[in-house]
C-alpha atoms as a PDB file:
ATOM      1  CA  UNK A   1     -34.655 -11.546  -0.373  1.00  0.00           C
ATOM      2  CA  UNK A   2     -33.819 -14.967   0.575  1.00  0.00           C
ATOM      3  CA  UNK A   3     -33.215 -15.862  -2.862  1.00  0.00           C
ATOM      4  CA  UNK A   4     -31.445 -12.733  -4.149  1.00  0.00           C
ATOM      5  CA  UNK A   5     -28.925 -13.966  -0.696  1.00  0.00           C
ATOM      6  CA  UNK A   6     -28.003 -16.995  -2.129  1.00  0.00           C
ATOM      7  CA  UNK A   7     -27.757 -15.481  -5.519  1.00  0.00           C
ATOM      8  CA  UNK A   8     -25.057 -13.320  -4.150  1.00  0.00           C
ATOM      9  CA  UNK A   9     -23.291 -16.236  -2.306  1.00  0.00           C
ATOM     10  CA  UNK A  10     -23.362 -18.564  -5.232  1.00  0.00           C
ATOM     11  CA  UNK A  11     -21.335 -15.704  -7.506  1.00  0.00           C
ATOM     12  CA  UNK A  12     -19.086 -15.503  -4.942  1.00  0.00           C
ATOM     13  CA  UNK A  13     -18.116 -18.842  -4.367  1.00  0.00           C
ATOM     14  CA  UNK A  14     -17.791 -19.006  -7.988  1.00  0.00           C
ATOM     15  CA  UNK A  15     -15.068 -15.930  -8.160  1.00  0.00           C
ATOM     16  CA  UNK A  16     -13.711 -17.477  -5.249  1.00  0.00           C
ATOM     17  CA  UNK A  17     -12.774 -20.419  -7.216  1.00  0.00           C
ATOM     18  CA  UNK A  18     -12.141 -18.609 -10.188  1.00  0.00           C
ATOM     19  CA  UNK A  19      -9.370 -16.975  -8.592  1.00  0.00           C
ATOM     20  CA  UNK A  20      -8.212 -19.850  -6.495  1.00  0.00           C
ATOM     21  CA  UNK A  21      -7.187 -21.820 -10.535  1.00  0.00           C
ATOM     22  CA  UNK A  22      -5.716 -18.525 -11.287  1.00  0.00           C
ATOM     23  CA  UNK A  23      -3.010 -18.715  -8.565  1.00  0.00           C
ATOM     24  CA  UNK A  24      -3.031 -22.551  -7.009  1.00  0.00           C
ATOM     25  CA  UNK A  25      -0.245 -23.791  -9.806  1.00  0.00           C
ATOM     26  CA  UNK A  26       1.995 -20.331  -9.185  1.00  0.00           C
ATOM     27  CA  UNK A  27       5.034 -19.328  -6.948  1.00  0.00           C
ATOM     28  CA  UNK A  28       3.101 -17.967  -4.000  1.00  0.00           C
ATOM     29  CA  UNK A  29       4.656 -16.367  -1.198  1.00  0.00           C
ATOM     30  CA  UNK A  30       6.487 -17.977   1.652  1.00  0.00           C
ATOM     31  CA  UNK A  31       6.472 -15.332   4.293  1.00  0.00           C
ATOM     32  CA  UNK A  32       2.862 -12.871   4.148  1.00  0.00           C
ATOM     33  CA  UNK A  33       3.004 -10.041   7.083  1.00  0.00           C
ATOM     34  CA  UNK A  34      -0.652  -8.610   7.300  1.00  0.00           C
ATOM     35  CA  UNK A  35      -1.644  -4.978   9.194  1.00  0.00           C
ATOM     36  CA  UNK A  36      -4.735  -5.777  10.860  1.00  0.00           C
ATOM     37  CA  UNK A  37      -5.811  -1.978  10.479  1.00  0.00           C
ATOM     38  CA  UNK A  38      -9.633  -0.671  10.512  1.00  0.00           C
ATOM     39  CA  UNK A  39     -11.318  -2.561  13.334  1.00  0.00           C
ATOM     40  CA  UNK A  40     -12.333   0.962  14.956  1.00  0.00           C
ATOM     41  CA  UNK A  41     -13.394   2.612  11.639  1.00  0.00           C
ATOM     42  CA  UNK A  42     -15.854  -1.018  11.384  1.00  0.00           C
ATOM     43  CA  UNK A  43     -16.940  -0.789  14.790  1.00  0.00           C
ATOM     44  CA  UNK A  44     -18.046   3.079  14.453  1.00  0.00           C
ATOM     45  CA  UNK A  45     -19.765   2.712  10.983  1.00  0.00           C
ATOM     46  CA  UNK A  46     -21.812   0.884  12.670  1.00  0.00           C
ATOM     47  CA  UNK A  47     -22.035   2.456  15.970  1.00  0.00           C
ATOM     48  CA  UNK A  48     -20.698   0.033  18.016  1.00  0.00           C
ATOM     49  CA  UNK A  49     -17.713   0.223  20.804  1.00  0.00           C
ATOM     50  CA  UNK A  50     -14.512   0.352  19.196  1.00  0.00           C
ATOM     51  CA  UNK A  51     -13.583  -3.014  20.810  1.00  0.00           C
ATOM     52  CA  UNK A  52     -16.518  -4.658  19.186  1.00  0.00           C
ATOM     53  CA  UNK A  53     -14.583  -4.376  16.086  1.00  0.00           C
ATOM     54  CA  UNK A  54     -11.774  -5.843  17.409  1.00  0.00           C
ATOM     55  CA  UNK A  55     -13.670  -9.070  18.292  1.00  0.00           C
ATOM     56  CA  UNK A  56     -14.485  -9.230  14.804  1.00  0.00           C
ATOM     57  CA  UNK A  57     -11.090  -8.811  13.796  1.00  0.00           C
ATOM     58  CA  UNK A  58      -9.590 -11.651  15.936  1.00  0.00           C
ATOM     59  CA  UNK A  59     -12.197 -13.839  14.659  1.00  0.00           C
ATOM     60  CA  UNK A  60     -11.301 -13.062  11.295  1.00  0.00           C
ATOM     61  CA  UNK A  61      -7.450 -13.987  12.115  1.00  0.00           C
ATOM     62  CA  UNK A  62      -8.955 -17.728  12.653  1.00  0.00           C
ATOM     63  CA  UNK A  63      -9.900 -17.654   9.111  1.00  0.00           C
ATOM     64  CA  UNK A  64      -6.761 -15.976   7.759  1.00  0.00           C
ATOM     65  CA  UNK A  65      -4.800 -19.121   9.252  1.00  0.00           C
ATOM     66  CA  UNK A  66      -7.166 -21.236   7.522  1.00  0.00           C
ATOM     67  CA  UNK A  67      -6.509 -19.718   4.616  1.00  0.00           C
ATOM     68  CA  UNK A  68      -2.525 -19.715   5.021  1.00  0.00           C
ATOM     69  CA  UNK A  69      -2.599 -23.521   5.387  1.00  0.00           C
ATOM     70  CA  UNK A  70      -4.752 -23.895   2.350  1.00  0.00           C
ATOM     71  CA  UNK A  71      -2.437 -21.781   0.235  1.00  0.00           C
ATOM     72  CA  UNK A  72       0.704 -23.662   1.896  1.00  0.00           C
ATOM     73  CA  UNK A  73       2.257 -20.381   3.127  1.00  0.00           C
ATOM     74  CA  UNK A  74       4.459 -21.401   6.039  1.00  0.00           C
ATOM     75  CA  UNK A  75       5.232 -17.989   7.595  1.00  0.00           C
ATOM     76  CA  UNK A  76       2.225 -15.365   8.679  1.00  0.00           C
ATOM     77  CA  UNK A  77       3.305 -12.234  10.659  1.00  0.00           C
ATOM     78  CA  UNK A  78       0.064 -10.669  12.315  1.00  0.00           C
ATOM     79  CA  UNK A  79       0.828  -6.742  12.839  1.00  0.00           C
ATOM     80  CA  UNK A  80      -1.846  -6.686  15.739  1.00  0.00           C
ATOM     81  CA  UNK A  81      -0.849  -3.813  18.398  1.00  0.00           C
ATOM     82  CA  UNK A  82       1.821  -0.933  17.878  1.00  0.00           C
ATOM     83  CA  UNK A  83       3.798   0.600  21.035  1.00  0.00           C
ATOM     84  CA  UNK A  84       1.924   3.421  20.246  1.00  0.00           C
ATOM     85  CA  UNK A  85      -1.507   2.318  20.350  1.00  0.00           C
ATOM     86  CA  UNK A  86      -1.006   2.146  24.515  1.00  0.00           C
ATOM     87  CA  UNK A  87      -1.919   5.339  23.835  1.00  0.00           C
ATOM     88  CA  UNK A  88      -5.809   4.493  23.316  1.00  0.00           C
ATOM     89  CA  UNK A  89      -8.046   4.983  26.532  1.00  0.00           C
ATOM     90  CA  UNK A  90      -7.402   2.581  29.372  1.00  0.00           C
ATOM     91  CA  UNK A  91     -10.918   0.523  28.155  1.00  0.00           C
ATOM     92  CA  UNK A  92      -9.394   0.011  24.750  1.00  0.00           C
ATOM     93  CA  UNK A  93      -6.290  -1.109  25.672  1.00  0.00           C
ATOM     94  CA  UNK A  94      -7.966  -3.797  27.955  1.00  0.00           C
ATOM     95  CA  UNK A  95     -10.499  -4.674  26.099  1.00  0.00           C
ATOM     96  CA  UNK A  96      -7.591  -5.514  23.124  1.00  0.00           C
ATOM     97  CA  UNK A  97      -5.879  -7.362  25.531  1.00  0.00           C
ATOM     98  CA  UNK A  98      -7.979  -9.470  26.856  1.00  0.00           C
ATOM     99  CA  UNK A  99      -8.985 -10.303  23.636  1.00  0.00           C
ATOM    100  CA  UNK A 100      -5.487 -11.444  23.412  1.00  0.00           C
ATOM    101  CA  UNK A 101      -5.511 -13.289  26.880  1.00  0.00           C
ATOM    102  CA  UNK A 102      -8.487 -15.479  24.725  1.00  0.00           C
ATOM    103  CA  UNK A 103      -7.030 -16.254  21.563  1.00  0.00           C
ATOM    104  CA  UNK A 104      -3.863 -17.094  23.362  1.00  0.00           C
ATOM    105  CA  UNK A 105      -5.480 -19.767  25.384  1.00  0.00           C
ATOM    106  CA  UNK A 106      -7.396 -21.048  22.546  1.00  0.00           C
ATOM    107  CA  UNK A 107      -4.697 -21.435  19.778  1.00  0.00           C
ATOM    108  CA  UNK A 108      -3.028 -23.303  23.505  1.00  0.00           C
ATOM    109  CA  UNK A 109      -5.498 -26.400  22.657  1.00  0.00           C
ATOM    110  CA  UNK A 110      -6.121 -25.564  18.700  1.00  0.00           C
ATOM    111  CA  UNK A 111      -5.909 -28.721  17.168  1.00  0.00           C
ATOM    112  CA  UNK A 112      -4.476 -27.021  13.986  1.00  0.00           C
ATOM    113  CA  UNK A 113      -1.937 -25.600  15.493  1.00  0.00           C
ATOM    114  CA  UNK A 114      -0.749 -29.232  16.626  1.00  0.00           C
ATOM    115  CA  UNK A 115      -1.113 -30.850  13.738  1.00  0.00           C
ATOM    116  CA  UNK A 116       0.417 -28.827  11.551  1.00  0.00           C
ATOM    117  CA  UNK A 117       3.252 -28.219  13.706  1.00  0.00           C
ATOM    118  CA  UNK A 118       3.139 -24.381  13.903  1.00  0.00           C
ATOM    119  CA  UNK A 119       5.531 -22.744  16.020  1.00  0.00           C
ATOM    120  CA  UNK A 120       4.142 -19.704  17.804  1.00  0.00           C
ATOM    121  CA  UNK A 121       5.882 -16.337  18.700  1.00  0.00           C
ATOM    122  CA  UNK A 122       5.425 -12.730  20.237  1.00  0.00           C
ATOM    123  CA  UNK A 123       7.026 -10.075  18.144  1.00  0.00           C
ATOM    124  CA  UNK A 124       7.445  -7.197  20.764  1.00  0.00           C
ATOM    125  CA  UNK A 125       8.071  -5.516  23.893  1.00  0.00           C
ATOM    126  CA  UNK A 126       6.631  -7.968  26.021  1.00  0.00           C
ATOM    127  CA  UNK A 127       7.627  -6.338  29.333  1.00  0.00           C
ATOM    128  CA  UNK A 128       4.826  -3.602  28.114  1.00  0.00           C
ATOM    129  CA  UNK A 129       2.053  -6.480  28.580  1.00  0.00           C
ATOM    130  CA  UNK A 130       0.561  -7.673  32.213  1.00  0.00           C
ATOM    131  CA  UNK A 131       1.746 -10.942  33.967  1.00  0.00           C
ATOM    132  CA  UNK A 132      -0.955 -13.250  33.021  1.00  0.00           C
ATOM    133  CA  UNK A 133      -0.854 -12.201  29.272  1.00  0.00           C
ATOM    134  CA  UNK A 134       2.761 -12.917  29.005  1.00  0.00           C
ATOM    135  CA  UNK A 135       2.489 -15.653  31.023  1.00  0.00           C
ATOM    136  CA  UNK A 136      -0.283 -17.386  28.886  1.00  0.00           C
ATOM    137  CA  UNK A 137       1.891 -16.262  25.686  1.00  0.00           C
ATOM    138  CA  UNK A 138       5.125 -17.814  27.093  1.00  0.00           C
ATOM    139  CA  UNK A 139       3.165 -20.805  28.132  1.00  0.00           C
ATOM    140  CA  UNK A 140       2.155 -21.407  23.992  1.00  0.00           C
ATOM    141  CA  UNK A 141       5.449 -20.300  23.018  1.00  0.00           C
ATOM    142  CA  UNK A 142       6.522 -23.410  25.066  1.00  0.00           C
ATOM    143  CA  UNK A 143       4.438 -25.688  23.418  1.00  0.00           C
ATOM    144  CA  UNK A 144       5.120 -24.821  19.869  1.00  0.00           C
ATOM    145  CA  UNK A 145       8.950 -24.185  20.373  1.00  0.00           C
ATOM    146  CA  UNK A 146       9.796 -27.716  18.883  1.00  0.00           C
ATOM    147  CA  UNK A 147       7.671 -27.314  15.548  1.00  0.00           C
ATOM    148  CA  UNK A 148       9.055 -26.160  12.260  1.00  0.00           C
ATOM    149  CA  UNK A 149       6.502 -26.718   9.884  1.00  0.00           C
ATOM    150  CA  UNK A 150       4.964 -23.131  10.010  1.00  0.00           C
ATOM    151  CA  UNK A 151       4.996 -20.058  11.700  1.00  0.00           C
ATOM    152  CA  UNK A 152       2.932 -17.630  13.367  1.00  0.00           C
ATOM    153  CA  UNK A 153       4.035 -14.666  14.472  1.00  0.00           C
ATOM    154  CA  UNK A 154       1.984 -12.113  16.568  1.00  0.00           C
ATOM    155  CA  UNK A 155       3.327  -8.344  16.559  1.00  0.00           C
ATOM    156  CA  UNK A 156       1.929  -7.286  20.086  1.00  0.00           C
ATOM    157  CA  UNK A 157       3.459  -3.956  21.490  1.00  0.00           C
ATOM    158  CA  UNK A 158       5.211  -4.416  18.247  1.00  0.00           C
ATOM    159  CA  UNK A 159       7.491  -0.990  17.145  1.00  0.00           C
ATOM    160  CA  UNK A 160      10.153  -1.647  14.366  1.00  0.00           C
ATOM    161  CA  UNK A 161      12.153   1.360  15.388  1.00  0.00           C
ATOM    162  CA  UNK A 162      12.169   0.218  18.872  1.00  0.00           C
ATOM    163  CA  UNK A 163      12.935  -3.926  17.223  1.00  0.00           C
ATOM    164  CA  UNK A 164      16.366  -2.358  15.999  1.00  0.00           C
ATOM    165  CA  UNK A 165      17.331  -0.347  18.889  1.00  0.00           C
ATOM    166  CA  UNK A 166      16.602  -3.753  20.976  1.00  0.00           C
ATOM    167  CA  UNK A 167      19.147  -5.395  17.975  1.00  0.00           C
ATOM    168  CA  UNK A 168      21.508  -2.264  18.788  1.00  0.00           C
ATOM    169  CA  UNK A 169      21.726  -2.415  22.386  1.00  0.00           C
ATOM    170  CA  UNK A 170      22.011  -6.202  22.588  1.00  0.00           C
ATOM    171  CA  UNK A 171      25.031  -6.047  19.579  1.00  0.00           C
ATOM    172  CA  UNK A 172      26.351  -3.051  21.797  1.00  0.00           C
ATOM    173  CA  UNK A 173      26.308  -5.653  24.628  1.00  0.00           C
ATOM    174  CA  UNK A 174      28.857  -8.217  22.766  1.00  0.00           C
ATOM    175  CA  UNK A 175      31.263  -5.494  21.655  1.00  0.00           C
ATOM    176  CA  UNK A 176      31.763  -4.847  25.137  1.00  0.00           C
ATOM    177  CA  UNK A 177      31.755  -8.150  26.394  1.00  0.00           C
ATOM    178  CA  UNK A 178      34.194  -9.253  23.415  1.00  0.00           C
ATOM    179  CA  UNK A 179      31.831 -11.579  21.630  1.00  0.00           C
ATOM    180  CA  UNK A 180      31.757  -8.720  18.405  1.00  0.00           C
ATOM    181  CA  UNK A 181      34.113  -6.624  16.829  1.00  0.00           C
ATOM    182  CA  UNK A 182      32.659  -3.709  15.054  1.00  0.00           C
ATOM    183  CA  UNK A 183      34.395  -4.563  12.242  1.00  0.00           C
ATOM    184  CA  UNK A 184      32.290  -7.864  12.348  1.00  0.00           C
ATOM    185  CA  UNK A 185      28.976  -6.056  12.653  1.00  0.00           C
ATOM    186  CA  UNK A 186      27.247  -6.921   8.942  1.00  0.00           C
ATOM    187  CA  UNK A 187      23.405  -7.182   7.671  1.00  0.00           C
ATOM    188  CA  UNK A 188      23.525 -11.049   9.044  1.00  0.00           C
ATOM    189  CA  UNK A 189      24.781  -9.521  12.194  1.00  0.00           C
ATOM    190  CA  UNK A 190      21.690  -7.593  12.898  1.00  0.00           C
ATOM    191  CA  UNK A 191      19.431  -9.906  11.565  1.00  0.00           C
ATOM    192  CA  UNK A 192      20.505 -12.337  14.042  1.00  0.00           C
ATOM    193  CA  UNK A 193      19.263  -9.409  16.480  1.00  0.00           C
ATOM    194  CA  UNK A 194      16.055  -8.652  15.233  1.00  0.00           C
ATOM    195  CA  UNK A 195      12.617 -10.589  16.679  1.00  0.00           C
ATOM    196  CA  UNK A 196      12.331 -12.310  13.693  1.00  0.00           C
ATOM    197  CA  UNK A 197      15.623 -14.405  13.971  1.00  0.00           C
ATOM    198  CA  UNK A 198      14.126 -17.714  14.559  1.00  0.00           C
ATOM    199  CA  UNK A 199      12.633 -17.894  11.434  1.00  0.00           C
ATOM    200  CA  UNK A 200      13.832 -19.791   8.607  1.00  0.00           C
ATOM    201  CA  UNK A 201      13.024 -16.406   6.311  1.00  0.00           C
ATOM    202  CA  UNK A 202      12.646 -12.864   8.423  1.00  0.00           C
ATOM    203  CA  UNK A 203      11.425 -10.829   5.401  1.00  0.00           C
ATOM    204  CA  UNK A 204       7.958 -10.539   4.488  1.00  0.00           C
ATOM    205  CA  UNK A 205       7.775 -11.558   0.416  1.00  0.00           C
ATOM    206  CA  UNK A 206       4.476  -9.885   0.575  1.00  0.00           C
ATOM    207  CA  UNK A 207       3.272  -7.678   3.315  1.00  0.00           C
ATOM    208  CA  UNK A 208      -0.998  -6.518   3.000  1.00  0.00           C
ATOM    209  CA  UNK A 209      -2.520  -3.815   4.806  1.00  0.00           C
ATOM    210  CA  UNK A 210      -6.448  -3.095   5.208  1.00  0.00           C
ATOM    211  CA  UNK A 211      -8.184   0.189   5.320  1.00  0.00           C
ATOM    212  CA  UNK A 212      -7.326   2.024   2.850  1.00  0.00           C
ATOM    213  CA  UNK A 213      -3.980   3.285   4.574  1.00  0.00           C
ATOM    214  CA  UNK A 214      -0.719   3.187   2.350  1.00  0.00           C
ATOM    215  CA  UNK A 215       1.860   3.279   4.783  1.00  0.00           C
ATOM    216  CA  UNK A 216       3.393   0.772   6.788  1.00  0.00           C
ATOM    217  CA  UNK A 217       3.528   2.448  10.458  1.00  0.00           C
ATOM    218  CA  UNK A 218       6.494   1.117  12.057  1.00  0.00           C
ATOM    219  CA  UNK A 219       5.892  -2.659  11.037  1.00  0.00           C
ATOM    220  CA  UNK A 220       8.985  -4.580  10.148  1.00  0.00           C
ATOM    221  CA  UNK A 221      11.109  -2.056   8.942  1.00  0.00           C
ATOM    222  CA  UNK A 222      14.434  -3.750   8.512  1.00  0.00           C
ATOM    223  CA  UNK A 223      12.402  -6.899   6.870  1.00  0.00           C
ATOM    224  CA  UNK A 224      10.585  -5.324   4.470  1.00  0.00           C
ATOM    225  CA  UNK A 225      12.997  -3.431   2.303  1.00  0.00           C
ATOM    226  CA  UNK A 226      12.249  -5.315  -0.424  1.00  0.00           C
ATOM    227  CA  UNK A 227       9.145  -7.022   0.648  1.00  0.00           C
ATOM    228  CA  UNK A 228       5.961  -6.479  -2.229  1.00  0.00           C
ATOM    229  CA  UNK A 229       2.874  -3.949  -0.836  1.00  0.00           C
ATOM    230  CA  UNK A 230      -0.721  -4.539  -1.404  1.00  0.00           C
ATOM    231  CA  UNK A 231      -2.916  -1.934   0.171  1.00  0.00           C
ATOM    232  CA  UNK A 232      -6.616  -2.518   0.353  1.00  0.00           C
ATOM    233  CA  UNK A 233      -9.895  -0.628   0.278  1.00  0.00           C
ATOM    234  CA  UNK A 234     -11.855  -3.305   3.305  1.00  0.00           C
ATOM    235  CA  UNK A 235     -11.568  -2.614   7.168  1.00  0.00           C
ATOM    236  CA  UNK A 236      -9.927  -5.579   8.536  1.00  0.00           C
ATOM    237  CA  UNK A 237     -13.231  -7.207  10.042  1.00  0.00           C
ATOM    238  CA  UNK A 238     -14.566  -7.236   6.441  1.00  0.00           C
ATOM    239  CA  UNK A 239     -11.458  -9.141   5.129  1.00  0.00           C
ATOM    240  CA  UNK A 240     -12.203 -11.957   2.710  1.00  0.00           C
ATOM    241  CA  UNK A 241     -10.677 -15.164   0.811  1.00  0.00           C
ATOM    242  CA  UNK A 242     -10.989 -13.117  -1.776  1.00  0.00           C
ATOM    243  CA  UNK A 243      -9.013 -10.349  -0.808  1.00  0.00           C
ATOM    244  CA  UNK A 244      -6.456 -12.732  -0.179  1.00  0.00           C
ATOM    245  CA  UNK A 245      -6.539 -14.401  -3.177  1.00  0.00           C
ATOM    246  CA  UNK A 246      -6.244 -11.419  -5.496  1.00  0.00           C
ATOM    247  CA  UNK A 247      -3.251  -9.649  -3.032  1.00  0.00           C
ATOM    248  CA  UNK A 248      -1.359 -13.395  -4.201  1.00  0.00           C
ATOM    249  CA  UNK A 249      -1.971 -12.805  -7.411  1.00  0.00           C
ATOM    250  CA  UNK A 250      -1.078  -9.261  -7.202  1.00  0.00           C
ATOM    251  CA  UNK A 251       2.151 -10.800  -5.804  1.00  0.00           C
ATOM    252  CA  UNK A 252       2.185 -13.229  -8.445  1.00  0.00           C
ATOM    253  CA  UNK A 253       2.162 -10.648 -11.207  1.00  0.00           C
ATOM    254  CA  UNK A 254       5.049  -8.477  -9.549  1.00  0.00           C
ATOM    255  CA  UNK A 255       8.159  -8.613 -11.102  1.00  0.00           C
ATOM    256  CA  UNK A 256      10.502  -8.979  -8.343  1.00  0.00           C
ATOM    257  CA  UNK A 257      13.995  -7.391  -8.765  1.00  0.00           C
ATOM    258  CA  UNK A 258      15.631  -6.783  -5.588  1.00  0.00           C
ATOM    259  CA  UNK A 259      17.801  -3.757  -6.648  1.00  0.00           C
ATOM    260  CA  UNK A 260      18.832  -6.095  -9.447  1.00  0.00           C
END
């Protein structure tokens, strides 16, 4: 059994690499957006408490990082929790965010995120979460506000209808106050709205979803219009380098046209 193990792990490590000389030397995408879906489907397969799966999940968005640095992709959107999934029970919803509460604090002291100068930020309505969350997420937010290197970005109570009515309101706001004319109101305009203006490139190249699911569900709407989809057949908890890998090179093999 033992050997038949290693076996296994050796032929992976092997297609691992494989695929790593297949895409190391190509274009590779600057901005990835990921849809962490499928924790709950893990967590039941195996009869286990639906947040069980999402403790495997955030562990596997340690690795994901990881992974981003090694590729040398310098913006990673993390579609994490929907305005609609405060909808779950009351024990689910808690049990996500304190989950949250701890991978906040420990990307605070992550040594990675230091040195490699990655500037943190909540994509979302973050009057929806409690004091101490958004208090620990401002407190990172402060911290990272002066890097530029790379970027993580956390959709939390994340909706991307509700991200341009936000951008809406807040351009509504500046017509009345004089600082806009409608006739001044352009895509750059709203962009400058949206959560995403702070980054040096809002739209997704390449936006992955786990599952199984082929849809996007609200998740950067306004970004993505021309953003490349890979959708794949592994619950999020089960997500490996080599998934990653071959979505890059599915990227890599996309010819990319943008209405052109």
């Amino acid at each position: 059994m033992l050997r038949r193990l290693l076996e296994i792990i050796g032929i992976y490590k092997l297609y691992e690499k494989w695929l790593w000389r297949q895409i190391k030397d190509k274009e590779k995408p600057t901005h990835v957006g990921i849809i962490l879906d499928g924790n709950r489907r893990w967590a039941r397969e195996r009869k286990l408490p639906p947040w069980m799966g999402h403790e495997k999940g955030a562990e596997k968005v340690k690795d994901v990082i990881k992974w981003c640095y090694e590729a040398g992709i310098k913006i990673l959107t993390l579609y994490v929790f929907s305005t609609e999934n405060f909808n779950r029970s009351r024990e689910e919803v808690e049990a996500i965010m304190n989950l949250a509460k701890r991978y906040v604090q420990e990307y605070m002291n992550d040594k990675n995120i230091h040195e490699k100068k990655v500037k943190v930020k909540l994509l979302g309505k973050r009057e929806l979460l409690d004091e101490d969350l958004r208090r620990k997420i401002e407190e990172l937010e402060k911290v990272t506000e002066n890097y530029n290197e790379r970027y993580l970005n956390i959709a939390l109570a994340y909706g991307g209808r509700v991200e341009i009515v936000d951008a809406v309101k807040e351009i509504c706001r500046k017509i009345m106050n004089g600082e806009i004319k409608v006739d001044e109101i352009n895509e750059e305009i709203i962009e400058k709205h949206l959560y995403t203006s702070h980054l040096p490139q809002p739209s997704p190249d390449l936006i992955i979803r786990t599952s199984g699911e082929e849809r996007l569900s609200g998740f950067l709407l306004w970004q993505s219009a021309y953003s490349e989809l890979v959708f794949l057949d592994v619950y999020w908890p089960d997500f490996r380098k080599i998934d990653f890998w071959r979505a890059i090179r599915t990227y890599q093999r996309r010819n990319r046209r943008f209405g052109r």
